[in-house]
PDB file of N, CA and C in Angstrom:
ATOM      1  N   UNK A   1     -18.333 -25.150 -32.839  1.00  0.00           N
ATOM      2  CA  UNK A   1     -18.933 -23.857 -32.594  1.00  0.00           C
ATOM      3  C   UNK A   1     -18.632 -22.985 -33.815  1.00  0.00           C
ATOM      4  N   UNK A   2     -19.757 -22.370 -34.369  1.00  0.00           N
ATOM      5  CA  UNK A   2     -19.260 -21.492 -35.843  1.00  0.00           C
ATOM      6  C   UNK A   2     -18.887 -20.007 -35.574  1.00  0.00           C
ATOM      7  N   UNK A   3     -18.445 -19.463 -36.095  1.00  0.00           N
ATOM      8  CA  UNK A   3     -17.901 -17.883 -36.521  1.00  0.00           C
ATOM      9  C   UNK A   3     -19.276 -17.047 -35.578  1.00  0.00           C
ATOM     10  N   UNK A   4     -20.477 -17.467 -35.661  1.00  0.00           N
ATOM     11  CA  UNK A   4     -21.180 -16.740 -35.011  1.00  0.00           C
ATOM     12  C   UNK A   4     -21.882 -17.139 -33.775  1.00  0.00           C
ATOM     13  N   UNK A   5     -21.169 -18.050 -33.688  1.00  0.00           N
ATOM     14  CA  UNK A   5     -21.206 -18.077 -31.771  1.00  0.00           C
ATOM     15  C   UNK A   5     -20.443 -17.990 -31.002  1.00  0.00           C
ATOM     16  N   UNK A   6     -19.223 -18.085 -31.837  1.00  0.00           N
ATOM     17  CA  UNK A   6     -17.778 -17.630 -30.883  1.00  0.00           C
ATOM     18  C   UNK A   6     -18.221 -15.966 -30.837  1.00  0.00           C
ATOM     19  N   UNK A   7     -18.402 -15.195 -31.697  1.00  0.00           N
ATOM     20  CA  UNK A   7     -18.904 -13.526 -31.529  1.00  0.00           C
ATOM     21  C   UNK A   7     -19.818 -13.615 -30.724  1.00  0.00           C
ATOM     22  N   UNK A   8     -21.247 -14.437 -30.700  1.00  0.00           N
ATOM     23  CA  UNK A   8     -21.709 -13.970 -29.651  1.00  0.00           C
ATOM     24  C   UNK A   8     -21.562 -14.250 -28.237  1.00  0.00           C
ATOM     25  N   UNK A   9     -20.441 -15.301 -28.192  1.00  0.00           N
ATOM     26  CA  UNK A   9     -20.151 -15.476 -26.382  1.00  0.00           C
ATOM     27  C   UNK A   9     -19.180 -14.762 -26.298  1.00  0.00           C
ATOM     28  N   UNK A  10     -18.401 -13.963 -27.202  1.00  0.00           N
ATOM     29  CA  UNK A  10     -17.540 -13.035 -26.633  1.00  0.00           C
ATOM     30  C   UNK A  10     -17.843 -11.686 -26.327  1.00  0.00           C
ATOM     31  N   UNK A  11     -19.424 -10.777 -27.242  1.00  0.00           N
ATOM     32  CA  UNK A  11     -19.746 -10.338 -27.020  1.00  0.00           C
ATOM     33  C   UNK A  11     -20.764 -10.282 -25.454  1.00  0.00           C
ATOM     34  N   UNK A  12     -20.917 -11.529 -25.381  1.00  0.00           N
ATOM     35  CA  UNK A  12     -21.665 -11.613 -23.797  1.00  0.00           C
ATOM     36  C   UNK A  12     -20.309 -11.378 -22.792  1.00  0.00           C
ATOM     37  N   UNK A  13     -19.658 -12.114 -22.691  1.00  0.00           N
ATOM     38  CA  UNK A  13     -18.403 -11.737 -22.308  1.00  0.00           C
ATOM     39  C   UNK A  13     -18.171 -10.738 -21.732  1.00  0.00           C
ATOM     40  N   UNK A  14     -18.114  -9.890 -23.095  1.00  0.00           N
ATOM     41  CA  UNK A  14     -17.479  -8.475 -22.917  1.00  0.00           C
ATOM     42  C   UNK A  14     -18.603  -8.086 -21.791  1.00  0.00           C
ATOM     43  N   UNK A  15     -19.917  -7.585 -22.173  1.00  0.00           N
ATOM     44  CA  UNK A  15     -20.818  -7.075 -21.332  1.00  0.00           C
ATOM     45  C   UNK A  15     -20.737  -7.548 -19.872  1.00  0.00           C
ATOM     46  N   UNK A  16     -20.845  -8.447 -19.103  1.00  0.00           N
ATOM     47  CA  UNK A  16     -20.902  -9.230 -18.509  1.00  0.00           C
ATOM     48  C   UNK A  16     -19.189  -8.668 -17.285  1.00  0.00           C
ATOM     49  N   UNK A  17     -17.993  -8.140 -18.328  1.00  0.00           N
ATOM     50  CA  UNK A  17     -16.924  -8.060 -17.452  1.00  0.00           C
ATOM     51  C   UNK A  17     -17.024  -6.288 -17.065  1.00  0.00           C
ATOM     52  N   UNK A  18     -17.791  -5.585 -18.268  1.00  0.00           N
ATOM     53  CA  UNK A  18     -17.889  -4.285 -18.187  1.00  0.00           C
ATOM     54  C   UNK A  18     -19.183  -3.728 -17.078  1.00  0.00           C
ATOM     55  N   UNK A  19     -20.384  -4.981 -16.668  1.00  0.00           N
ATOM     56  CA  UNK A  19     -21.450  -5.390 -15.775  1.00  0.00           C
ATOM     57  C   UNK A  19     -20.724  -4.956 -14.437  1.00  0.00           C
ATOM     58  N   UNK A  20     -19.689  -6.522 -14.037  1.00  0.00           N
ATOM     59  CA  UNK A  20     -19.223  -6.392 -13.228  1.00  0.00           C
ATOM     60  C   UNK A  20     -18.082  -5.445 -12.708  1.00  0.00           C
ATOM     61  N   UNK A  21     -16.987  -4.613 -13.576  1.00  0.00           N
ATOM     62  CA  UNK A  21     -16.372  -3.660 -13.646  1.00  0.00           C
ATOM     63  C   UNK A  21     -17.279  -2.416 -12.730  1.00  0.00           C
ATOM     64  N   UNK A  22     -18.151  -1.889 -13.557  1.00  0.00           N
ATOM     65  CA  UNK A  22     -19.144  -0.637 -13.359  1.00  0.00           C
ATOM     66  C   UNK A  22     -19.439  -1.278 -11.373  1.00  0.00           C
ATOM     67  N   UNK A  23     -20.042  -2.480 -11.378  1.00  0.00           N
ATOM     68  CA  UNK A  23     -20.436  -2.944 -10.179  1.00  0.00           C
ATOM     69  C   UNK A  23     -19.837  -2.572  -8.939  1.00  0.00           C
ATOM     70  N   UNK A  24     -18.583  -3.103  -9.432  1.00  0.00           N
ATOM     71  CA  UNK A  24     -17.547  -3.025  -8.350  1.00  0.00           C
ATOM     72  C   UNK A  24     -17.010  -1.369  -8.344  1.00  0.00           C
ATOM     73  N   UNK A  25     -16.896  -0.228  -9.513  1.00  0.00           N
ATOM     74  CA  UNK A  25     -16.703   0.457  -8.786  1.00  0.00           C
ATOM     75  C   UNK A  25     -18.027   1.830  -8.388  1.00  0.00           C
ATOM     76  N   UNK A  26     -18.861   1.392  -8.172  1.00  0.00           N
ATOM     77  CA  UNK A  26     -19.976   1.735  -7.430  1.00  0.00           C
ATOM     78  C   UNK A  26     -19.743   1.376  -6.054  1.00  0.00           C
ATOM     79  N   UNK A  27     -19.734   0.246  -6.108  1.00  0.00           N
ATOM     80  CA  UNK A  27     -19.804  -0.003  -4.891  1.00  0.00           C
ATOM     81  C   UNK A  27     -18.657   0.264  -4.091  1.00  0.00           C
ATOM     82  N   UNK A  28     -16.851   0.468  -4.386  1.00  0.00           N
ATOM     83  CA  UNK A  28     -15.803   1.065  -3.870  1.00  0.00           C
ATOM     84  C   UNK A  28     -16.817   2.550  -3.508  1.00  0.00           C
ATOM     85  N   UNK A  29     -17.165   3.416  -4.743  1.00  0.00           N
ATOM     86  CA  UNK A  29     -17.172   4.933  -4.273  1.00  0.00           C
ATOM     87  C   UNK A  29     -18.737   5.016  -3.321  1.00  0.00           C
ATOM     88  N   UNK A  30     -19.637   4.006  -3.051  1.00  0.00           N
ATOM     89  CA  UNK A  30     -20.166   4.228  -2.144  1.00  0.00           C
ATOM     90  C   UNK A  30     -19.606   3.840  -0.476  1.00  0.00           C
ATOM     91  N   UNK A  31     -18.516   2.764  -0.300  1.00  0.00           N
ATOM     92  CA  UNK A  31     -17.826   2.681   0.791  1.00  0.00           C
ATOM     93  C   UNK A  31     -17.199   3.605   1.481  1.00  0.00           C
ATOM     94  N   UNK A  32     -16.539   4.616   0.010  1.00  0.00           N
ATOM     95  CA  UNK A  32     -15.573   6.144   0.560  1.00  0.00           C
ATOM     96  C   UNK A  32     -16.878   7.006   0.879  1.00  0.00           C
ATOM     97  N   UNK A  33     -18.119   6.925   0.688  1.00  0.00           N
ATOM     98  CA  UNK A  33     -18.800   7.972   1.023  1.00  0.00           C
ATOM     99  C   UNK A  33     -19.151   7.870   1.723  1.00  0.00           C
ATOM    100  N   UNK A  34     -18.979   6.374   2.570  1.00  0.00           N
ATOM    101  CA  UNK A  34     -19.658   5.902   4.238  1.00  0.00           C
ATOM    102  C   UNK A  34     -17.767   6.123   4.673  1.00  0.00           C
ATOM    103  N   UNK A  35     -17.052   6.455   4.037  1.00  0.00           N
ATOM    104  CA  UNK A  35     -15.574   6.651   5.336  1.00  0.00           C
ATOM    105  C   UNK A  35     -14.932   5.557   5.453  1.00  0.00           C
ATOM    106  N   UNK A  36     -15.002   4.558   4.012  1.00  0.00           N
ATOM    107  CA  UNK A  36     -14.198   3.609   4.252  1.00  0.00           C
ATOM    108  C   UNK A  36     -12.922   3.475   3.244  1.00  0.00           C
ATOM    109  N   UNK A  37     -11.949   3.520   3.412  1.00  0.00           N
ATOM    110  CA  UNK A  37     -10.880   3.069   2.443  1.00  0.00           C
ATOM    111  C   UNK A  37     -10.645   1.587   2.586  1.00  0.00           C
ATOM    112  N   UNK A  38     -10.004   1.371   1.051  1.00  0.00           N
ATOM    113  CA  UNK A  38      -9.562   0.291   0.857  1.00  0.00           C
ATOM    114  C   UNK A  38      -7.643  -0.303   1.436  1.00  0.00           C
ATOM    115  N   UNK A  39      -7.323  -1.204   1.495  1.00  0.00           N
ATOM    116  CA  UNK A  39      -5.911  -1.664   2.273  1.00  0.00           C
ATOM    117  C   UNK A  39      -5.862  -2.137   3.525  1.00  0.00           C
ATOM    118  N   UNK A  40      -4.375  -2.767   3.342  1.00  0.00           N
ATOM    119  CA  UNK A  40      -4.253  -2.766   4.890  1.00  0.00           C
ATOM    120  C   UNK A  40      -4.317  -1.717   5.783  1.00  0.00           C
ATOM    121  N   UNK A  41      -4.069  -1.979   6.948  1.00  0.00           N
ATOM    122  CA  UNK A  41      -3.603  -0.934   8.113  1.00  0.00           C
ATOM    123  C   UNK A  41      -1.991  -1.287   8.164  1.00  0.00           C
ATOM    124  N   UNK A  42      -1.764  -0.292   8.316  1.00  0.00           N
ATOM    125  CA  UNK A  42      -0.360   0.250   8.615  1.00  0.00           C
ATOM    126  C   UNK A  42       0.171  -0.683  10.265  1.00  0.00           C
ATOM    127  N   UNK A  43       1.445  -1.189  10.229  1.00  0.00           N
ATOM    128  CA  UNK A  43       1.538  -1.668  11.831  1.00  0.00           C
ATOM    129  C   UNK A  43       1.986  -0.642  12.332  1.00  0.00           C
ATOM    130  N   UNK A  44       3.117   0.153  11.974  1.00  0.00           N
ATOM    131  CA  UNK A  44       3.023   1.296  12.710  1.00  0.00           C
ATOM    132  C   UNK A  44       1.935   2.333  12.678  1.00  0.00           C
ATOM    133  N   UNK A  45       1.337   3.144  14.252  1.00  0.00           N
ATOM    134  CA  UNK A  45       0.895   4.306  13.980  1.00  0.00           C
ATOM    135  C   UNK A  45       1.567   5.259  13.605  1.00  0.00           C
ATOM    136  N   UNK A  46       0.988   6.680  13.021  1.00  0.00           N
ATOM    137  CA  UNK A  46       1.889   7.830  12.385  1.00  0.00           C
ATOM    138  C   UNK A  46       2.513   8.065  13.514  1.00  0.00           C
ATOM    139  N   UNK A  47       2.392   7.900  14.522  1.00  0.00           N
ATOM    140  CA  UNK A  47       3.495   8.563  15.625  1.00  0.00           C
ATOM    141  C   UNK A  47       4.912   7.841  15.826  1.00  0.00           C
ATOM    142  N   UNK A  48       4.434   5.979  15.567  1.00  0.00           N
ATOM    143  CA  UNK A  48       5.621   5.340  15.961  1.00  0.00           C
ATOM    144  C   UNK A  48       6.452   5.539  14.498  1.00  0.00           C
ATOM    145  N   UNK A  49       5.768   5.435  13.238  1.00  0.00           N
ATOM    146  CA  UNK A  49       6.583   5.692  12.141  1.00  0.00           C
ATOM    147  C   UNK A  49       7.196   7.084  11.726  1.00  0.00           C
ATOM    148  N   UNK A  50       6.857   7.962  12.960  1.00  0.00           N
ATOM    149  CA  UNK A  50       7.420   9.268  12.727  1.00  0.00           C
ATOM    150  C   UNK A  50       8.715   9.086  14.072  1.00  0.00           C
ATOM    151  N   UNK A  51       8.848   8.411  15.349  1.00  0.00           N
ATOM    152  CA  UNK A  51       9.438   7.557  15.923  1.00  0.00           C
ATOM    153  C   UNK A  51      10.814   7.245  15.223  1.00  0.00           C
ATOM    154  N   UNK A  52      10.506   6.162  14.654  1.00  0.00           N
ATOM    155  CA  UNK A  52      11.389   5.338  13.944  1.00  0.00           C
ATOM    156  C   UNK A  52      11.977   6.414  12.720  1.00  0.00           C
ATOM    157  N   UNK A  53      11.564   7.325  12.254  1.00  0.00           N
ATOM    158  CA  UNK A  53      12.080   7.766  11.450  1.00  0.00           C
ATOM    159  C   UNK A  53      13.060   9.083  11.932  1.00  0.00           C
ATOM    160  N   UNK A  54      12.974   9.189  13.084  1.00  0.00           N
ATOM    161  CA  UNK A  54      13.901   9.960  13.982  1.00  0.00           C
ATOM    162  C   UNK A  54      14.646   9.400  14.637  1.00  0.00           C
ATOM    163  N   UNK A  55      15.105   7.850  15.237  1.00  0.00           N
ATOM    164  CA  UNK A  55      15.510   7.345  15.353  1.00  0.00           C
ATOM    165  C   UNK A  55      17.046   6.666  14.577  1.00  0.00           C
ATOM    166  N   UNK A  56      16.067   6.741  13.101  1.00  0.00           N
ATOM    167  CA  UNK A  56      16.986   6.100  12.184  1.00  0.00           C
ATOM    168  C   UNK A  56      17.970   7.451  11.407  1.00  0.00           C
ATOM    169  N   UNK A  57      17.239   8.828  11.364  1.00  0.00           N
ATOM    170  CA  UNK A  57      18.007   9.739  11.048  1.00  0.00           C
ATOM    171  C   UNK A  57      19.157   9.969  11.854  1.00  0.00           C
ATOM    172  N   UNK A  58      18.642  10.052  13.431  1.00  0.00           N
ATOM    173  CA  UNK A  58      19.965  10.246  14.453  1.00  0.00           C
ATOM    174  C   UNK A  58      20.989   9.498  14.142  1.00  0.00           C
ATOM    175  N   UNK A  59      20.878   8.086  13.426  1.00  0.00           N
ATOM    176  CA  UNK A  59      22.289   7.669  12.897  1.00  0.00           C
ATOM    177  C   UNK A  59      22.743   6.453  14.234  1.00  0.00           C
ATOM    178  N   UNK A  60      21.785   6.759  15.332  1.00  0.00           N
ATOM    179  CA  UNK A  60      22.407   5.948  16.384  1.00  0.00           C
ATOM    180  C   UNK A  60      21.824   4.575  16.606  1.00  0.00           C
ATOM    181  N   UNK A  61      20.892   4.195  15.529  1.00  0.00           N
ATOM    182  CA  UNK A  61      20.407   2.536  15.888  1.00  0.00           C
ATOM    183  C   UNK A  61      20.074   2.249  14.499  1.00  0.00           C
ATOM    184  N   UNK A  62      20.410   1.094  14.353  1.00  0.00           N
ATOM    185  CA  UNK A  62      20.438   0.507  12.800  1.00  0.00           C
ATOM    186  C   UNK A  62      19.040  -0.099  12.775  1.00  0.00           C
ATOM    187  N   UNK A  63      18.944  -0.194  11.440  1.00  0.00           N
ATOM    188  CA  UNK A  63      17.336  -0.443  11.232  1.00  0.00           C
ATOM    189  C   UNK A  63      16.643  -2.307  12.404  1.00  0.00           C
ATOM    190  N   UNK A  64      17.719  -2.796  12.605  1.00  0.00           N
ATOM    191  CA  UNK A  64      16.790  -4.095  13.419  1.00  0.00           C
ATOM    192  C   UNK A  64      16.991  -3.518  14.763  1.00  0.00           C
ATOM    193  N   UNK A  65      18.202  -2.620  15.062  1.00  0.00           N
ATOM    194  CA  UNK A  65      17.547  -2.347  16.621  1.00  0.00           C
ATOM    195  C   UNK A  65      15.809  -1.652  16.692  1.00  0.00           C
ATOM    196  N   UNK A  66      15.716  -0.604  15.863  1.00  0.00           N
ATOM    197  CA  UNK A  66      14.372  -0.123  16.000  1.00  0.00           C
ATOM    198  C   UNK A  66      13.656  -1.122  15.486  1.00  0.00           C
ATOM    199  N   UNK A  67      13.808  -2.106  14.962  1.00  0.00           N
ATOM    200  CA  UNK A  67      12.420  -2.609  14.503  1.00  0.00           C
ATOM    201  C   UNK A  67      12.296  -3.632  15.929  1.00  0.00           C
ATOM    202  N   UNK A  68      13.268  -4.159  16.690  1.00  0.00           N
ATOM    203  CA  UNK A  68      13.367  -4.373  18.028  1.00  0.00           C
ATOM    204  C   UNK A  68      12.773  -3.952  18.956  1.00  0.00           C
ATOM    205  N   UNK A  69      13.150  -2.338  18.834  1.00  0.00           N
ATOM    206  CA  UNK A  69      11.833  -1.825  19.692  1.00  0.00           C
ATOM    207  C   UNK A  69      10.745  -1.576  19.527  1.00  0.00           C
ATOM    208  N   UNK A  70      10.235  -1.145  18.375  1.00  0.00           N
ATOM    209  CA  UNK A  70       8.944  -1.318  17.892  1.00  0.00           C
ATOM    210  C   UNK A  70       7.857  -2.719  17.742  1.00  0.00           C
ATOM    211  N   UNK A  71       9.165  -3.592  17.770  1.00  0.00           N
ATOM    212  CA  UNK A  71       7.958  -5.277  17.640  1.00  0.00           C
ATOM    213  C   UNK A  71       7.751  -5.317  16.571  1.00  0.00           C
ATOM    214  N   UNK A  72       8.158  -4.945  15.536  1.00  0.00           N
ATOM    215  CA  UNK A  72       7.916  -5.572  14.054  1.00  0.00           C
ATOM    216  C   UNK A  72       9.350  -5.683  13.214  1.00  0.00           C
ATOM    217  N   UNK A  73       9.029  -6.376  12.339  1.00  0.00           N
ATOM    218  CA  UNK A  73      10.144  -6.936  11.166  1.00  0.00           C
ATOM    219  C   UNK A  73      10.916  -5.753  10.669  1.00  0.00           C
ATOM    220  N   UNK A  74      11.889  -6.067  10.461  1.00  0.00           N
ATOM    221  CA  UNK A  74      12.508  -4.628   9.582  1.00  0.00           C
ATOM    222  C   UNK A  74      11.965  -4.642   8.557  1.00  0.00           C
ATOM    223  N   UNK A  75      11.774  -5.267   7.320  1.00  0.00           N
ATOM    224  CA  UNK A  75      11.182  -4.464   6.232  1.00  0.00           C
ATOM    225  C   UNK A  75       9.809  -3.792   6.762  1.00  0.00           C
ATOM    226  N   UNK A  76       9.213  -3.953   8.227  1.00  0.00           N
ATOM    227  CA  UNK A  76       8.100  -2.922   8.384  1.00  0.00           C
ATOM    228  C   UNK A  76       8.676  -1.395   7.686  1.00  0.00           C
ATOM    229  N   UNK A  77       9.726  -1.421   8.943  1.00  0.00           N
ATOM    230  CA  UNK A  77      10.815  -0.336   9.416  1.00  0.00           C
ATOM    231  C   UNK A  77      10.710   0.610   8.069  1.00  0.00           C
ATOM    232  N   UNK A  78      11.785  -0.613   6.678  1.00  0.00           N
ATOM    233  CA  UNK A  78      12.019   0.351   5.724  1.00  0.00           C
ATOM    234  C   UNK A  78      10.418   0.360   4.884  1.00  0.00           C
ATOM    235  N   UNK A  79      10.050   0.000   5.042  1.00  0.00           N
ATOM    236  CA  UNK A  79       8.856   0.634   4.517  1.00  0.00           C
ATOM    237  C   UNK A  79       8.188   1.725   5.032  1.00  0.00           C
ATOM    238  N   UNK A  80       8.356   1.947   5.914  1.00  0.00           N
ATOM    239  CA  UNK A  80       7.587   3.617   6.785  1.00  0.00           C
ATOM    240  C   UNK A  80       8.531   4.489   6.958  1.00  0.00           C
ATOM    241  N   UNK A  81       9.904   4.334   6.393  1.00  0.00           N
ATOM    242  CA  UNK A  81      11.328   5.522   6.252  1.00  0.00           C
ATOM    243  C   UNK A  81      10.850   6.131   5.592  1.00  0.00           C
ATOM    244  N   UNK A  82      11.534   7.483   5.598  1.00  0.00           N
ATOM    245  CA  UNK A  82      10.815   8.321   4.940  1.00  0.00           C
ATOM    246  C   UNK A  82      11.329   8.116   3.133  1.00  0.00           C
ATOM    247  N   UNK A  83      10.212   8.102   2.531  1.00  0.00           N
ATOM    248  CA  UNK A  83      10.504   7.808   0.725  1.00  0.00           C
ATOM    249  C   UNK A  83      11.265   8.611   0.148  1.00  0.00           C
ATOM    250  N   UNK A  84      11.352  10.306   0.419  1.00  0.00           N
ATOM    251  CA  UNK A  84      11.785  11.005  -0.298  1.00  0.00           C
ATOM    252  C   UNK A  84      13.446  10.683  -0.170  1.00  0.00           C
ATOM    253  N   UNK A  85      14.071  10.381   0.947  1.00  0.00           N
ATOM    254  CA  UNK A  85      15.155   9.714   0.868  1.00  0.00           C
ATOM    255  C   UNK A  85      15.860   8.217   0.736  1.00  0.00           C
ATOM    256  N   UNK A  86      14.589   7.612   0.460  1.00  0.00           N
ATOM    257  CA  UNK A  86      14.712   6.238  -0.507  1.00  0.00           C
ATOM    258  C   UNK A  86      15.252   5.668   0.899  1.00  0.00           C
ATOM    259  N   UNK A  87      15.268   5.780   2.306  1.00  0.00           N
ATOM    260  CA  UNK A  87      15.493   5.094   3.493  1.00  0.00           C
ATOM    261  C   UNK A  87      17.078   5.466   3.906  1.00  0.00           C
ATOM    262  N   UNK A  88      17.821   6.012   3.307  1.00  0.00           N
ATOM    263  CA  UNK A  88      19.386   6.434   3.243  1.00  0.00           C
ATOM    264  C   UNK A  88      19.305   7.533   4.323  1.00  0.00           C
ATOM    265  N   UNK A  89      20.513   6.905   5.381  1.00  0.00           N
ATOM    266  CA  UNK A  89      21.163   8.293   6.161  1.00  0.00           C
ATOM    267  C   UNK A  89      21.446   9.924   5.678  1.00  0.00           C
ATOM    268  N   UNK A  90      21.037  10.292   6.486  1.00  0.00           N
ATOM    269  CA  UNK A  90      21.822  11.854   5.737  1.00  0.00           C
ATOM    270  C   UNK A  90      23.097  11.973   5.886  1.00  0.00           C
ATOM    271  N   UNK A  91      23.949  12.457   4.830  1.00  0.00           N
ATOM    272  CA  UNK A  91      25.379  12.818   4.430  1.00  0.00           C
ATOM    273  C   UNK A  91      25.552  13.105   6.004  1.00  0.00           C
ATOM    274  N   UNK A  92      26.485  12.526   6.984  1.00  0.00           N
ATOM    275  CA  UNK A  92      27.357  13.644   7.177  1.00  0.00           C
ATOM    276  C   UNK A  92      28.176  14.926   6.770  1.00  0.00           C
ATOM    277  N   UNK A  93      28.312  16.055   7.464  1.00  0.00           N
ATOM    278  CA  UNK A  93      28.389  17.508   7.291  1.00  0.00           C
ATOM    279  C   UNK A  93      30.025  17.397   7.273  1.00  0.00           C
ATOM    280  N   UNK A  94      30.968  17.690   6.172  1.00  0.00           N
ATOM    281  CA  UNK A  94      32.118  17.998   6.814  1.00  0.00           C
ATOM    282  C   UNK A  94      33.083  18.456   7.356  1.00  0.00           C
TER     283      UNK A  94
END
């Protein structure tokens, strides 16, 4: 293959990934305009992960009892703690 056909299949290439690029996000921002997001679903609802996150502040059940009661794995658990405290108890007051 010479110097000028390796340029032009890379130039097809290129077009071809920038084709499908543009494609795909058309078609994402027409899904959000029909009300669809992209991801999973969450296993907890906001209520049970607001739940569990009162649970785990009270200090009185360690992260597998609640994930016990909730029916899912603990890393559900620490994943729906609240972030701003990186999943950590609050200090006791002394």
């Amino acid at each position: 293959m010479g110097v000028r056909n390796r340029h032009l299949a890379l130039k097809e290439n290129r077009q071809t990934k920038l084709k499908v690029t543009a494609n795909t996000r058309d078609g994402l921002a027409a899904a959000r305009a029909r009300g669809r997001t992209g991801g999973r679903r969450p296993k907890l609802a906001p209520d049970q992960a607001h739940h569990a996150q009162q649970l785990y502040d009270a200090g009185d059940h360690t992260v597998q009892r609640i994930a016990d009661l909730l029916q899912v794995p603990r890393s559900t658990i620490y994943g729906h703690l609240n972030k701003t405290r990186i999943g950590r108890r609050p200090t006791p007051a002394p």
